[in-house]
C-alpha atoms as a PDB file:
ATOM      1  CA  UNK A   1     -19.755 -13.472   8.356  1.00  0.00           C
ATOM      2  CA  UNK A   2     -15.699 -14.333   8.301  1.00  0.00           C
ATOM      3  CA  UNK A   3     -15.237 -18.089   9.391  1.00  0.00           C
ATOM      4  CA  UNK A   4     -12.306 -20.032  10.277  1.00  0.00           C
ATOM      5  CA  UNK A   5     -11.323 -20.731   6.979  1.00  0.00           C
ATOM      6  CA  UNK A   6     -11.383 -17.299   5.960  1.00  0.00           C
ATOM      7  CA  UNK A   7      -8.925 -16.768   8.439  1.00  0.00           C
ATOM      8  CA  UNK A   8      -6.609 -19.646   8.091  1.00  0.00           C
ATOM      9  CA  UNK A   9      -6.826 -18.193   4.153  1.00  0.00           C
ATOM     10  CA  UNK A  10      -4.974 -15.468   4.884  1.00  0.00           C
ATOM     11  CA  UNK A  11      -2.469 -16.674   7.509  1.00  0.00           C
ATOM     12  CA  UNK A  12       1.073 -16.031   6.170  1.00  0.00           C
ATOM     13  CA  UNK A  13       3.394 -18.700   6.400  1.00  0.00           C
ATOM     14  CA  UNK A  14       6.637 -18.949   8.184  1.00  0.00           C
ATOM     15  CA  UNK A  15       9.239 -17.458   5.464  1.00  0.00           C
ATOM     16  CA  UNK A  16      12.958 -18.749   4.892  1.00  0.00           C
ATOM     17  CA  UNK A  17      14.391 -22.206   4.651  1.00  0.00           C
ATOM     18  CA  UNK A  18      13.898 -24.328   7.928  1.00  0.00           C
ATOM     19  CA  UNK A  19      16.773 -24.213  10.039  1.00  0.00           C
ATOM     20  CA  UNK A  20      17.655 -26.658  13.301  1.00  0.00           C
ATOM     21  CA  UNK A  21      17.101 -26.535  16.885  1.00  0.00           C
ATOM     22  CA  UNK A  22      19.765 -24.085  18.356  1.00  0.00           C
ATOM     23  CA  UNK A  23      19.416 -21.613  15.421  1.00  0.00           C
ATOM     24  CA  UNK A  24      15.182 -21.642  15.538  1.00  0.00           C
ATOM     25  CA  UNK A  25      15.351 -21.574  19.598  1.00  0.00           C
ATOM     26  CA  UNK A  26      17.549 -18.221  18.511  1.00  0.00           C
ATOM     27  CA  UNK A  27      15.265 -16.770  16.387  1.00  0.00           C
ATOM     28  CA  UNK A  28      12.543 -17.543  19.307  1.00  0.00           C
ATOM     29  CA  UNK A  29      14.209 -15.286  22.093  1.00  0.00           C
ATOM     30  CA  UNK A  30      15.165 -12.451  19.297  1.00  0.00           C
ATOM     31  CA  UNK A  31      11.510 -12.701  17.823  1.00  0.00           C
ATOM     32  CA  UNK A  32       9.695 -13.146  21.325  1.00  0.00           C
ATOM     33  CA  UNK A  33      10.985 -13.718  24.068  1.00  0.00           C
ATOM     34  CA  UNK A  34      13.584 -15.478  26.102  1.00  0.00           C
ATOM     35  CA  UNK A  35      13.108 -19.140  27.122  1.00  0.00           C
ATOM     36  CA  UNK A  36      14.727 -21.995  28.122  1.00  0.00           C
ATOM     37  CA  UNK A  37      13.816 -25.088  25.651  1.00  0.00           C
ATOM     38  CA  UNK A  38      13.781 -28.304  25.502  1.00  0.00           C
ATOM     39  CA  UNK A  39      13.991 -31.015  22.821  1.00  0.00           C
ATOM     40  CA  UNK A  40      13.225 -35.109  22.541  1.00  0.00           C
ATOM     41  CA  UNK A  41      15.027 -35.110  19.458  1.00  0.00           C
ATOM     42  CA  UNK A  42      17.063 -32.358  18.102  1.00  0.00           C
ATOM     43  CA  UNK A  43      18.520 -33.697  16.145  1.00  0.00           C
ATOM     44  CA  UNK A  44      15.790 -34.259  13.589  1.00  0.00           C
ATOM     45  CA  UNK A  45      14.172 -30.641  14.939  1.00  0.00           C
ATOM     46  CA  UNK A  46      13.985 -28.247  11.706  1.00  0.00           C
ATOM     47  CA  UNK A  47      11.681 -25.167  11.949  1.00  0.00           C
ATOM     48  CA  UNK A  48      11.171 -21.910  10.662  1.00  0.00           C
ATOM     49  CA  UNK A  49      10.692 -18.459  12.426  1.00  0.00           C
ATOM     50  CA  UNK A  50       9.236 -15.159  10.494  1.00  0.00           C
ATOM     51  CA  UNK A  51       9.433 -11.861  12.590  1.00  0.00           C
ATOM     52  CA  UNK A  52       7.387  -9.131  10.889  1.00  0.00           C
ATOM     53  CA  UNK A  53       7.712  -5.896  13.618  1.00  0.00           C
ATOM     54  CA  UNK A  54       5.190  -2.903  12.691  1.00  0.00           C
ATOM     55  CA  UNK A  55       5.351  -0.023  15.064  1.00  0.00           C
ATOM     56  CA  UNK A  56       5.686  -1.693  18.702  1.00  0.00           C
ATOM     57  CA  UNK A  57       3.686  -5.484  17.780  1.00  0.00           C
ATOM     58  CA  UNK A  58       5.557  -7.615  16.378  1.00  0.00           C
ATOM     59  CA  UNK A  59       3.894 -10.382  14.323  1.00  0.00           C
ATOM     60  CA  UNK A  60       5.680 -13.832  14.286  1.00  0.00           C
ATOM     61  CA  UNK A  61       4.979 -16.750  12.340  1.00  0.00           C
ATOM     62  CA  UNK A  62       6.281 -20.200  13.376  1.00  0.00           C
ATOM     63  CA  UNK A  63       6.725 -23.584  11.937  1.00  0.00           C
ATOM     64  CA  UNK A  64       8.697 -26.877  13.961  1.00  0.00           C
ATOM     65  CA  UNK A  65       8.523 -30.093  15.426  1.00  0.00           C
ATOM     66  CA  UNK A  66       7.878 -31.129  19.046  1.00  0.00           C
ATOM     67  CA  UNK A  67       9.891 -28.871  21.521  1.00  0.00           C
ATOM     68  CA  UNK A  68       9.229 -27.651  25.118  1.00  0.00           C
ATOM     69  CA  UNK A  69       9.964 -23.666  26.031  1.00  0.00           C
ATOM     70  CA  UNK A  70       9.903 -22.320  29.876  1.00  0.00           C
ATOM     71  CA  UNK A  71       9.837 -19.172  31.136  1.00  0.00           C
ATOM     72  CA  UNK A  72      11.256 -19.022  34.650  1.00  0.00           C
ATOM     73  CA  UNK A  73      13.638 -17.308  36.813  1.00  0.00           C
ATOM     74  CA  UNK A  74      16.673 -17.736  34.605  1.00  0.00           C
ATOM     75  CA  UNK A  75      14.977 -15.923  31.701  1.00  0.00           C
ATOM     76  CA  UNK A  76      12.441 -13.817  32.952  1.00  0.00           C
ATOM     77  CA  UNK A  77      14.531 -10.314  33.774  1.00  0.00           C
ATOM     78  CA  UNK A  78      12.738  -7.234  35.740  1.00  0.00           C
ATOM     79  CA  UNK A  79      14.859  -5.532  33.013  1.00  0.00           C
ATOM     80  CA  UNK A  80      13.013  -6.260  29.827  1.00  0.00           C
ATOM     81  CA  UNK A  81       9.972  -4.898  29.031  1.00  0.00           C
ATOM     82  CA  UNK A  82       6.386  -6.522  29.609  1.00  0.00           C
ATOM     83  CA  UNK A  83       4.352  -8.124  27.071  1.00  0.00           C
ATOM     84  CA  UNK A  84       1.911 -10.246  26.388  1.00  0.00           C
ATOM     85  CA  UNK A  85       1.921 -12.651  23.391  1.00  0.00           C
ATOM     86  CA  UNK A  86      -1.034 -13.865  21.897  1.00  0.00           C
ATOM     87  CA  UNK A  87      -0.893 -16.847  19.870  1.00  0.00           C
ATOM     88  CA  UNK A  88      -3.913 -18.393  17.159  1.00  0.00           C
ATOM     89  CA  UNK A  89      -3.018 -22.135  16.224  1.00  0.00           C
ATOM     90  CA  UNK A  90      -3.362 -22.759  12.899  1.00  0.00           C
ATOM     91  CA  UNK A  91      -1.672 -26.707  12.525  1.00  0.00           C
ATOM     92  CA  UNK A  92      -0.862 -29.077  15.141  1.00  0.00           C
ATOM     93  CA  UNK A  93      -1.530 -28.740  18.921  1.00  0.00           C
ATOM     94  CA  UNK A  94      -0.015 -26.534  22.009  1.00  0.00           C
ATOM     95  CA  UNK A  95      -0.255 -26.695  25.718  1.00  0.00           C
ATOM     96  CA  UNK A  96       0.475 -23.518  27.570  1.00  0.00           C
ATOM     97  CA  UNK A  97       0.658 -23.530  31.310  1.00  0.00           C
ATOM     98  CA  UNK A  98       0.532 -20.149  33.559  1.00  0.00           C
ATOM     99  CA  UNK A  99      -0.991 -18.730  36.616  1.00  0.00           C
ATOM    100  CA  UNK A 100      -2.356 -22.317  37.709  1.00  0.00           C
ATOM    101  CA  UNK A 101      -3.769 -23.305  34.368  1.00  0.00           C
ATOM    102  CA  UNK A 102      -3.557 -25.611  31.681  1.00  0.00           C
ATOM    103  CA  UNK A 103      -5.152 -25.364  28.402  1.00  0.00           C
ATOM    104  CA  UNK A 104      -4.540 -27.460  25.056  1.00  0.00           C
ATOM    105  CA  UNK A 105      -5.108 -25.554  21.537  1.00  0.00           C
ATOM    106  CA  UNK A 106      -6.009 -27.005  18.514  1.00  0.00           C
ATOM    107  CA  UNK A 107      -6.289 -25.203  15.299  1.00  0.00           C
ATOM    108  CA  UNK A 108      -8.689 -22.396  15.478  1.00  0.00           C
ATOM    109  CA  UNK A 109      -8.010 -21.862  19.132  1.00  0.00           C
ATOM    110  CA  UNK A 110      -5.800 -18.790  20.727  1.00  0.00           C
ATOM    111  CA  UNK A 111      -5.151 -17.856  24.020  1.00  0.00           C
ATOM    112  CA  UNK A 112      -2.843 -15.339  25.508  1.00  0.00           C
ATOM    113  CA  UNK A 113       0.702 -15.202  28.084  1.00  0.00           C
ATOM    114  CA  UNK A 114       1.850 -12.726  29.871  1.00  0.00           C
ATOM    115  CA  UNK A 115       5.917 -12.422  29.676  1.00  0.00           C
ATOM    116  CA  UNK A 116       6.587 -11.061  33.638  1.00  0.00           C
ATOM    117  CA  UNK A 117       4.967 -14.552  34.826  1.00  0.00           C
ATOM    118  CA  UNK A 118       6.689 -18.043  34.518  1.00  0.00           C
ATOM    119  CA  UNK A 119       4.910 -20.333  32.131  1.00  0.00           C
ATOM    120  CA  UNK A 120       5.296 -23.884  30.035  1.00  0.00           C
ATOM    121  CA  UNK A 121       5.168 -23.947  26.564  1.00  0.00           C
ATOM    122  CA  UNK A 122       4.682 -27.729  24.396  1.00  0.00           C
ATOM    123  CA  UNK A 123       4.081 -28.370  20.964  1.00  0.00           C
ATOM    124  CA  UNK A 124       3.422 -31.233  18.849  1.00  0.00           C
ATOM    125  CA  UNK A 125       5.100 -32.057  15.936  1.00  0.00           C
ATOM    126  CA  UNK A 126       3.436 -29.940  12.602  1.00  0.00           C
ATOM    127  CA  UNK A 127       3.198 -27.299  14.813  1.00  0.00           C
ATOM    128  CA  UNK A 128       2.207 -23.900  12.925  1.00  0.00           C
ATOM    129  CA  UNK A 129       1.188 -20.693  14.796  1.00  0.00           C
ATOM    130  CA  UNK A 130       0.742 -17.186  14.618  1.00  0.00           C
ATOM    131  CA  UNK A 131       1.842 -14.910  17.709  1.00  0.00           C
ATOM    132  CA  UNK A 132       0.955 -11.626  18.325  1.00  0.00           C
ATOM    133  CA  UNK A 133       3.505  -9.686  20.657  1.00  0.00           C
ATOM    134  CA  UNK A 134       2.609  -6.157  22.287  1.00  0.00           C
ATOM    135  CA  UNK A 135       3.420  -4.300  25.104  1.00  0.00           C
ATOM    136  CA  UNK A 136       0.761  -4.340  27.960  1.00  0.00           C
ATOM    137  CA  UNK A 137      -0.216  -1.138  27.719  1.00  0.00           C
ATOM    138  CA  UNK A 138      -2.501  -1.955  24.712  1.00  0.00           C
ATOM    139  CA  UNK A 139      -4.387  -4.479  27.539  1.00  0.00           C
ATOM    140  CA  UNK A 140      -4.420  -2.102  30.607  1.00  0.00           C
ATOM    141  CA  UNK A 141      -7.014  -3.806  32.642  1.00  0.00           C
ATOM    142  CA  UNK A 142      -6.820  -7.194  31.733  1.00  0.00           C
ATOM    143  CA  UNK A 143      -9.881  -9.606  32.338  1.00  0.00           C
ATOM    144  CA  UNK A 144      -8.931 -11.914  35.304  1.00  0.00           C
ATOM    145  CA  UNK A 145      -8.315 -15.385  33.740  1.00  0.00           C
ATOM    146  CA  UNK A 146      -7.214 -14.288  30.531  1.00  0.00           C
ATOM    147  CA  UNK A 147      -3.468 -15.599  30.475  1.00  0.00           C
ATOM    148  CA  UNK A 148      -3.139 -19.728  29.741  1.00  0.00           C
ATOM    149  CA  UNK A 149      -6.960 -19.908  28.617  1.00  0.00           C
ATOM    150  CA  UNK A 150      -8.181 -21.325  25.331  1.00  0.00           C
ATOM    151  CA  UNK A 151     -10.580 -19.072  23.286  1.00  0.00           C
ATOM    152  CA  UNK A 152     -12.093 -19.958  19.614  1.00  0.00           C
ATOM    153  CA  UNK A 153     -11.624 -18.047  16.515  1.00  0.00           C
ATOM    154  CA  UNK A 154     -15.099 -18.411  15.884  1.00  0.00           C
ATOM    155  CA  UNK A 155     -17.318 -16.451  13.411  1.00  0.00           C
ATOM    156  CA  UNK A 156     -17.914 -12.930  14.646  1.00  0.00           C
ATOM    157  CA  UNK A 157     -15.532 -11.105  16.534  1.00  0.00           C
ATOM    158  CA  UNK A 158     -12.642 -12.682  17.395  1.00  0.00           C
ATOM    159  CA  UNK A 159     -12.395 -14.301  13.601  1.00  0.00           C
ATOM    160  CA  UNK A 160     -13.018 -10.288  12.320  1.00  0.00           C
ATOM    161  CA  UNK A 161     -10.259  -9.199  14.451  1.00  0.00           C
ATOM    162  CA  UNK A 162      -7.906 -12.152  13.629  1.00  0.00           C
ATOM    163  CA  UNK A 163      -8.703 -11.826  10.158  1.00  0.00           C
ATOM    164  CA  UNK A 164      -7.307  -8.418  10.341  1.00  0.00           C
ATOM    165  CA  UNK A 165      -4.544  -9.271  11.945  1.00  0.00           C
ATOM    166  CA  UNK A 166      -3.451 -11.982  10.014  1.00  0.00           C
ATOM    167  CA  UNK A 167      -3.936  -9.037   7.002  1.00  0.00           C
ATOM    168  CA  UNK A 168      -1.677  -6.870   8.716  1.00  0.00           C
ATOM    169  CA  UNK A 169       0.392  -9.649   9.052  1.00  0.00           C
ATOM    170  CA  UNK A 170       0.411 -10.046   5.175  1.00  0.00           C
ATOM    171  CA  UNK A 171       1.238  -6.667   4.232  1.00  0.00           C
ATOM    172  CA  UNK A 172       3.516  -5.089   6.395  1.00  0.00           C
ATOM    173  CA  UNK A 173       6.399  -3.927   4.362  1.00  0.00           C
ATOM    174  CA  UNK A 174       3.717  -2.122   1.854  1.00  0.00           C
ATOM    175  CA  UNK A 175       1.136  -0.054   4.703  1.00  0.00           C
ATOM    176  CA  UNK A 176       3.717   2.597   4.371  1.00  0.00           C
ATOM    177  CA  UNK A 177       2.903   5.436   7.271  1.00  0.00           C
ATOM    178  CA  UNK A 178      -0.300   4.487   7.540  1.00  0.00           C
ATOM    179  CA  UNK A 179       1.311   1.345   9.314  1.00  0.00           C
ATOM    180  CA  UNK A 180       1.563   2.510  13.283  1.00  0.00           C
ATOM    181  CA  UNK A 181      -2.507   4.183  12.876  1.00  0.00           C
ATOM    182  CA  UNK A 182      -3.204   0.620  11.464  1.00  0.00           C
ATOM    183  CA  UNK A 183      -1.973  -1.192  13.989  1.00  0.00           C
ATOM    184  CA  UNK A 184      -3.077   1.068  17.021  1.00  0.00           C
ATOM    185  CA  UNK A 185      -6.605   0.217  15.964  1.00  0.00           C
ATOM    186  CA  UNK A 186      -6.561  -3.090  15.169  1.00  0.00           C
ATOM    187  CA  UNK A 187      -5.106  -3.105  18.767  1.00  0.00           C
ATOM    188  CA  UNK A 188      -7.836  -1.251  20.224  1.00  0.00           C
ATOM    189  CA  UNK A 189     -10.256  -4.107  18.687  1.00  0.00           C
ATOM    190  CA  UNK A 190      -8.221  -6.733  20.072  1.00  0.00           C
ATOM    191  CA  UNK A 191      -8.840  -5.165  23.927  1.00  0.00           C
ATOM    192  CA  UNK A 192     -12.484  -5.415  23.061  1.00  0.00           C
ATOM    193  CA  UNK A 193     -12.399  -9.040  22.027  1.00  0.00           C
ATOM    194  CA  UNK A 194     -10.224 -10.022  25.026  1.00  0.00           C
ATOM    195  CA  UNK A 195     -13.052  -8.538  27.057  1.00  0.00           C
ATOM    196  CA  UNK A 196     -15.982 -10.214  25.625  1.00  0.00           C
ATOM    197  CA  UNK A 197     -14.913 -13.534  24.091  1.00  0.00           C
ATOM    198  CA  UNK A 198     -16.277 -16.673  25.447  1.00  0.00           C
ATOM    199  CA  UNK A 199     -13.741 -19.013  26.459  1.00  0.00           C
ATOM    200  CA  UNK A 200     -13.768 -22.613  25.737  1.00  0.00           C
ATOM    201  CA  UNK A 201     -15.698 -25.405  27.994  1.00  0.00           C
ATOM    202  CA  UNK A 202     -13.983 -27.530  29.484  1.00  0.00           C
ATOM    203  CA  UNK A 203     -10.475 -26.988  29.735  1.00  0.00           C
ATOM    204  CA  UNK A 204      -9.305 -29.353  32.215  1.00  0.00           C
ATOM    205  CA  UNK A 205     -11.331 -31.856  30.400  1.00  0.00           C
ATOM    206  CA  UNK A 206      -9.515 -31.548  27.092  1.00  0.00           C
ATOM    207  CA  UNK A 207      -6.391 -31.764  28.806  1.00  0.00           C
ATOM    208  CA  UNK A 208      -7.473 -35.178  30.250  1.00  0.00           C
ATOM    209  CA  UNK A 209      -8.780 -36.491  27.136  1.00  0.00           C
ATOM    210  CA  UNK A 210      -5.079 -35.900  25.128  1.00  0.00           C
ATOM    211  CA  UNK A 211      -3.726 -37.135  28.329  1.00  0.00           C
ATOM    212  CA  UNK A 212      -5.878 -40.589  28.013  1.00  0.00           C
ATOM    213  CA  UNK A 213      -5.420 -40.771  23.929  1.00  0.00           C
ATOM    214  CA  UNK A 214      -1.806 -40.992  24.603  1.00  0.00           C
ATOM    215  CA  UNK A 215      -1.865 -43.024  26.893  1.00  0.00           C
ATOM    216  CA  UNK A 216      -3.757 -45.417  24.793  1.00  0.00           C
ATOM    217  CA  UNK A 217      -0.997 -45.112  21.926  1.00  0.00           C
ATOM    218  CA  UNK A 218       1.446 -46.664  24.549  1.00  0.00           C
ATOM    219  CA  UNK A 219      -0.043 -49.252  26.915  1.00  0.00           C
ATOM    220  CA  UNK A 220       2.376 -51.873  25.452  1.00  0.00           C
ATOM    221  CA  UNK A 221       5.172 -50.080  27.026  1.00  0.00           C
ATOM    222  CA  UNK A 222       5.849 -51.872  30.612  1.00  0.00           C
ATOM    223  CA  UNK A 223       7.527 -48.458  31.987  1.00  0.00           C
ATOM    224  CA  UNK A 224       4.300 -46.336  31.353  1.00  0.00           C
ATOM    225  CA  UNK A 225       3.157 -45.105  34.474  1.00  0.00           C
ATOM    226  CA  UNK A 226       2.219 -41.613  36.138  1.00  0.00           C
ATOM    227  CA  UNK A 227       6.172 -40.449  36.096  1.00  0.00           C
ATOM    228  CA  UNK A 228       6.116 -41.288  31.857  1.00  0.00           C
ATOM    229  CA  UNK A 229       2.767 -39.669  31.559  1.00  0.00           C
ATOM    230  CA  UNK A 230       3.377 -36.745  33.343  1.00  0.00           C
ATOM    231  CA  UNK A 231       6.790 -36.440  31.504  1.00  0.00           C
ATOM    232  CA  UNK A 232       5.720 -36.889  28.471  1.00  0.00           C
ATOM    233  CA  UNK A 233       3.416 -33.818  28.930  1.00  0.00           C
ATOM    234  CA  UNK A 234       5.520 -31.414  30.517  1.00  0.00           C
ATOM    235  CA  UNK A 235       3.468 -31.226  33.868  1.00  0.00           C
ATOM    236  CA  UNK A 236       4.297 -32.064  37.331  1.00  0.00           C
ATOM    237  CA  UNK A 237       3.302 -35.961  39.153  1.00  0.00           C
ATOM    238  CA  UNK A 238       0.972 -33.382  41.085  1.00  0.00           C
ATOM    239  CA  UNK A 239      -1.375 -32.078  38.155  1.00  0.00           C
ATOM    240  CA  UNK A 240      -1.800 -35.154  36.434  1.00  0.00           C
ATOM    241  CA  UNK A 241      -2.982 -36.967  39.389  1.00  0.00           C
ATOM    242  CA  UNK A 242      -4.991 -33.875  39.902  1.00  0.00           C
ATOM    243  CA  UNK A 243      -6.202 -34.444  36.338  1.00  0.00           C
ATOM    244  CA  UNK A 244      -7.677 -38.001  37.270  1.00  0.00           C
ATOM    245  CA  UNK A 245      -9.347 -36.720  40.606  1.00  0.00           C
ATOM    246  CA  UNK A 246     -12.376 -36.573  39.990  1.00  0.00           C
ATOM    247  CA  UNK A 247     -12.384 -39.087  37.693  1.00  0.00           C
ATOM    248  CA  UNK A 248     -13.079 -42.265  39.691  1.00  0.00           C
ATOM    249  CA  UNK A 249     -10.210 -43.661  38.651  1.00  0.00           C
ATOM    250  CA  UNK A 250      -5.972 -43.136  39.474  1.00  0.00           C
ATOM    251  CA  UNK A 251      -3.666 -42.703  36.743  1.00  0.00           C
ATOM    252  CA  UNK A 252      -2.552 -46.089  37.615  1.00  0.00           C
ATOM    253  CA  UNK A 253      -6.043 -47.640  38.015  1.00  0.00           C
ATOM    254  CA  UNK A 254      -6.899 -46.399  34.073  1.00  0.00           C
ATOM    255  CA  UNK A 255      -3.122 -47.580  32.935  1.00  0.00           C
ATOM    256  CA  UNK A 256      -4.350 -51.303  34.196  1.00  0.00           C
ATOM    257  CA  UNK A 257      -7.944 -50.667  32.784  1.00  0.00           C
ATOM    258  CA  UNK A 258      -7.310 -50.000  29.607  1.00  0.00           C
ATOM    259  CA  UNK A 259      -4.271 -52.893  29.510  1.00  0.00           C
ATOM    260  CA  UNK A 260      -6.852 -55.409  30.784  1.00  0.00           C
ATOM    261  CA  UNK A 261      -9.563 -54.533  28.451  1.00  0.00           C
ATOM    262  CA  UNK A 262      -6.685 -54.804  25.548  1.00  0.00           C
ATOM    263  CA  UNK A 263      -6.077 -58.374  26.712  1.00  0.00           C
ATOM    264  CA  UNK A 264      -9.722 -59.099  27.056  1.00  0.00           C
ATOM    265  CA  UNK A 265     -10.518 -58.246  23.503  1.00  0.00           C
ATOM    266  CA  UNK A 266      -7.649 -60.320  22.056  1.00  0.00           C
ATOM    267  CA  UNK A 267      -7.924 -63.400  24.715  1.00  0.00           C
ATOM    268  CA  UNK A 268     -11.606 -63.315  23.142  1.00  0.00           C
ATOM    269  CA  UNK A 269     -10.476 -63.228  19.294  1.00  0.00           C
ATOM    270  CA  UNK A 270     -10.889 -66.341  17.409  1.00  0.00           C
ATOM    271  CA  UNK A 271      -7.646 -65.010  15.084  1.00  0.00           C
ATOM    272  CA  UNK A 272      -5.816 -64.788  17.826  1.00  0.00           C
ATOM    273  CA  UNK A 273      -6.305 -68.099  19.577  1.00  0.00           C
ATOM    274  CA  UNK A 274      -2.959 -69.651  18.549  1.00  0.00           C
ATOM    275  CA  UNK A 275      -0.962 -66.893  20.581  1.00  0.00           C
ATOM    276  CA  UNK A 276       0.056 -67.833  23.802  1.00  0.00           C
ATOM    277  CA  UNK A 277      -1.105 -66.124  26.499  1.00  0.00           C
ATOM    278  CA  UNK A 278       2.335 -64.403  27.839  1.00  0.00           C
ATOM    279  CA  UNK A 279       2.716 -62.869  24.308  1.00  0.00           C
ATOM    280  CA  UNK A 280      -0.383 -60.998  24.613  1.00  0.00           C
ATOM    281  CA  UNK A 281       0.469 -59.866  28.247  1.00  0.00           C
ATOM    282  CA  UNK A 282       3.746 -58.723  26.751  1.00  0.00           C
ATOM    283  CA  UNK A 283       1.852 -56.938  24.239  1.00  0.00           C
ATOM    284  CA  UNK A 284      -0.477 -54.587  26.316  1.00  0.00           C
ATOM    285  CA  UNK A 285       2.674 -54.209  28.924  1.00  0.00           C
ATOM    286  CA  UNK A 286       2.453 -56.770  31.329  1.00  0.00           C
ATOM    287  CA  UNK A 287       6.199 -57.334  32.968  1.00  0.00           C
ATOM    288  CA  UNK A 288       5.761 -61.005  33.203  1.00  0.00           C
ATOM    289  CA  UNK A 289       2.517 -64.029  33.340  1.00  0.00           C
ATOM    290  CA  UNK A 290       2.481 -64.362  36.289  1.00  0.00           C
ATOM    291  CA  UNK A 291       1.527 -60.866  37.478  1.00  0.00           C
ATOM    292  CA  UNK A 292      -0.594 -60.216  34.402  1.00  0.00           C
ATOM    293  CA  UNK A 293      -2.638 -63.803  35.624  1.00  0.00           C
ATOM    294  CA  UNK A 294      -3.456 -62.199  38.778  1.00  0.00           C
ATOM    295  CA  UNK A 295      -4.197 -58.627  37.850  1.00  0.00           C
ATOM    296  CA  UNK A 296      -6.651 -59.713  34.938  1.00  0.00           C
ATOM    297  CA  UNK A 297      -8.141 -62.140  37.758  1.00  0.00           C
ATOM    298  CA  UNK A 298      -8.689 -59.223  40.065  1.00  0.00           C
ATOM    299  CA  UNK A 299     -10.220 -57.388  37.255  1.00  0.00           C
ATOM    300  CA  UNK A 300     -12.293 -60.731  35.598  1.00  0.00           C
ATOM    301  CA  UNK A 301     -13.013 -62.878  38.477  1.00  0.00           C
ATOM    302  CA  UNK A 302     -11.447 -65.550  36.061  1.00  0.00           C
ATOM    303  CA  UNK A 303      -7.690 -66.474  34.575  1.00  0.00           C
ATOM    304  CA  UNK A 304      -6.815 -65.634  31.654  1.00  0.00           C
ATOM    305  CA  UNK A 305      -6.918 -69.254  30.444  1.00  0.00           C
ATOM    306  CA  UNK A 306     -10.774 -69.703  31.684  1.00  0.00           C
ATOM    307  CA  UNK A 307     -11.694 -66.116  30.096  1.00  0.00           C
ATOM    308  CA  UNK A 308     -10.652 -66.874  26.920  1.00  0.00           C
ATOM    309  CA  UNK A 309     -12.016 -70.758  27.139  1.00  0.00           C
ATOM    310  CA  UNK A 310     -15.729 -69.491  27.573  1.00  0.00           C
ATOM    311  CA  UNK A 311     -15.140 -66.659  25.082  1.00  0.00           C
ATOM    312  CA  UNK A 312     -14.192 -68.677  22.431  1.00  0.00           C
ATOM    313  CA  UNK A 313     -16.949 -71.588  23.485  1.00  0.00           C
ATOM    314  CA  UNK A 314     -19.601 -68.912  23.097  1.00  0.00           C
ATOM    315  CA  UNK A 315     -18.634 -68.564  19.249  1.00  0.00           C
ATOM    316  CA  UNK A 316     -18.497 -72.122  18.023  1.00  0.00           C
END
């Protein structure tokens, strides 16, 4: 039975020497589509776009760094044809937003967009993908859901099919005329795994979970709050509260959590004891003492003087 690996295996790379931002976002919109992108640091950006076209699917693989790519009014024309773009992830992670829905992929995950709706593209740095673009006709009755939802390459199916592909991929410039009959089947398989693969638990889940792990890498930063956070993942104020509904808990409420459990754990560290207590406010993001002293009282039912006197009584 093909497995992951055996798929990776035969992924190709992303040809050529890397170039920078404004020539790889060119490559994009002649490879797949038009987009407006977006960049935290360009000038660092280098990335690498292979197109390899075989009858009407075109097979692009990409390398880069973090980036951001819309699809909206300003690039979407009722001119250009309508596709759909299917993309595996193969390094690094990618959250696609369309139709109302967010889902992160990892490696081993692919899900699908459809070109005639706007949608939000964001990858992490060591991104690496493979993207399948063909013209809708090959997925005539799409299965409701489909577009911005996270399937696994797992054994069976969908890895068969993506291994396939990912030949195809390989060894386009030597199928010769048996190229467009190749393709037109492999096609026809990929209809019947859009149809009958499971997709992935969970998504709003997994999207919560990155959304929490980053937060965690930057509690020490006094501006992080639901305007960073949502920023920094390329949704709207609305969908990450959404996000925490049904969590118990605001995006706010977790920010101060996770900052007061930081400066429990170090108030109660022997190592640390020497510190003073406004350095290890600063340290978890606290603005000032003063406020930190009454937030981690609200959260302790003691100061932070008295919470770290017992703790460190309790160890002698």
């Amino acid at each position: 039975m093909t497995s992951l690996a055996d798929v990776v295996a035969v992924a190709p790379a992303a040809s050529g020497p890397k170039v920078e931002f404004g020539s790889w976002t060119h490559a994009v919109q002649r490879s797949v589509l038009r987009f407006r992108f977006d960049c935290e640091r360009p000038r660092a950006f280098a990335g690498i776009v292979s197109n390899r076209p075989l009858a009407d699917v075109n097979f692009v693989d990409m390398e880069s760094g973090r980036h951001a790519a819309y699809r909206d009014a300003a690039t979407i024309s009722p001119d250009e044809p309508d596709f759909y773009v299917m993309t595996l992830q193969l390094s690094g992670k990618l959250w696609l937003a369309q139709d109302g829905r967010v889902t992160v992929l990892e490696p081993g995950h692919f899900a699908l967009y459809d070109s005639a709706r706007p949608a939000t593209i964001v990858s992490s740095d060591d991104y690496r993908s493979t993207c399948i673009r063909f013209p809708k006709r090959y997925l005539p009755a799409p299965p409701p859901g489909i577009t911005a939802t996270a399937f696994e390459c797992e054994p069976g199916l969908p890895s068969t099919v993506w291994g396939m592909l990912l030949s195809l991929n390989r060894n386009v410039a030597s199928l010769g005329p048996h190229g467009p009959r190749a393709v037109r089947t492999v096609m026809d398989l990929v209809t019947v795994m859009l149809h009958g693969t499971r997709t992935l638990p969970g998504r709003r889940e997994v999207l919560l979970a990155h959304v929490r792990e980053w937060i965690e890498e930057h509690l020490g930063d006094p501006d992080l709050g639901p305007a960073a956070v949502a920023a920094a993942h390329y949704i709207s104020p609305r969908h990450l509260h959404n996000l925490f509904a049904g969590t118990g808990s605001t995006v706010s409420s977790w920010i101060r959590a996770r900052r007061v459990e930081g400066c429990r754990r170090d108030l109660a560290d022997p190592r640390l004891a020497t510190v003073p207590v406004a350095a290890i406010a600063a340290r978890w993001g606290f603005r000032g003492a003063s406020h930190f002293g009454q937030v981690f009282k609200r959260a302790t039912g003691r100061t932070p003087v008295e919470f770290r006197a017992e703790s460190l009584a309790d160890l002698r």
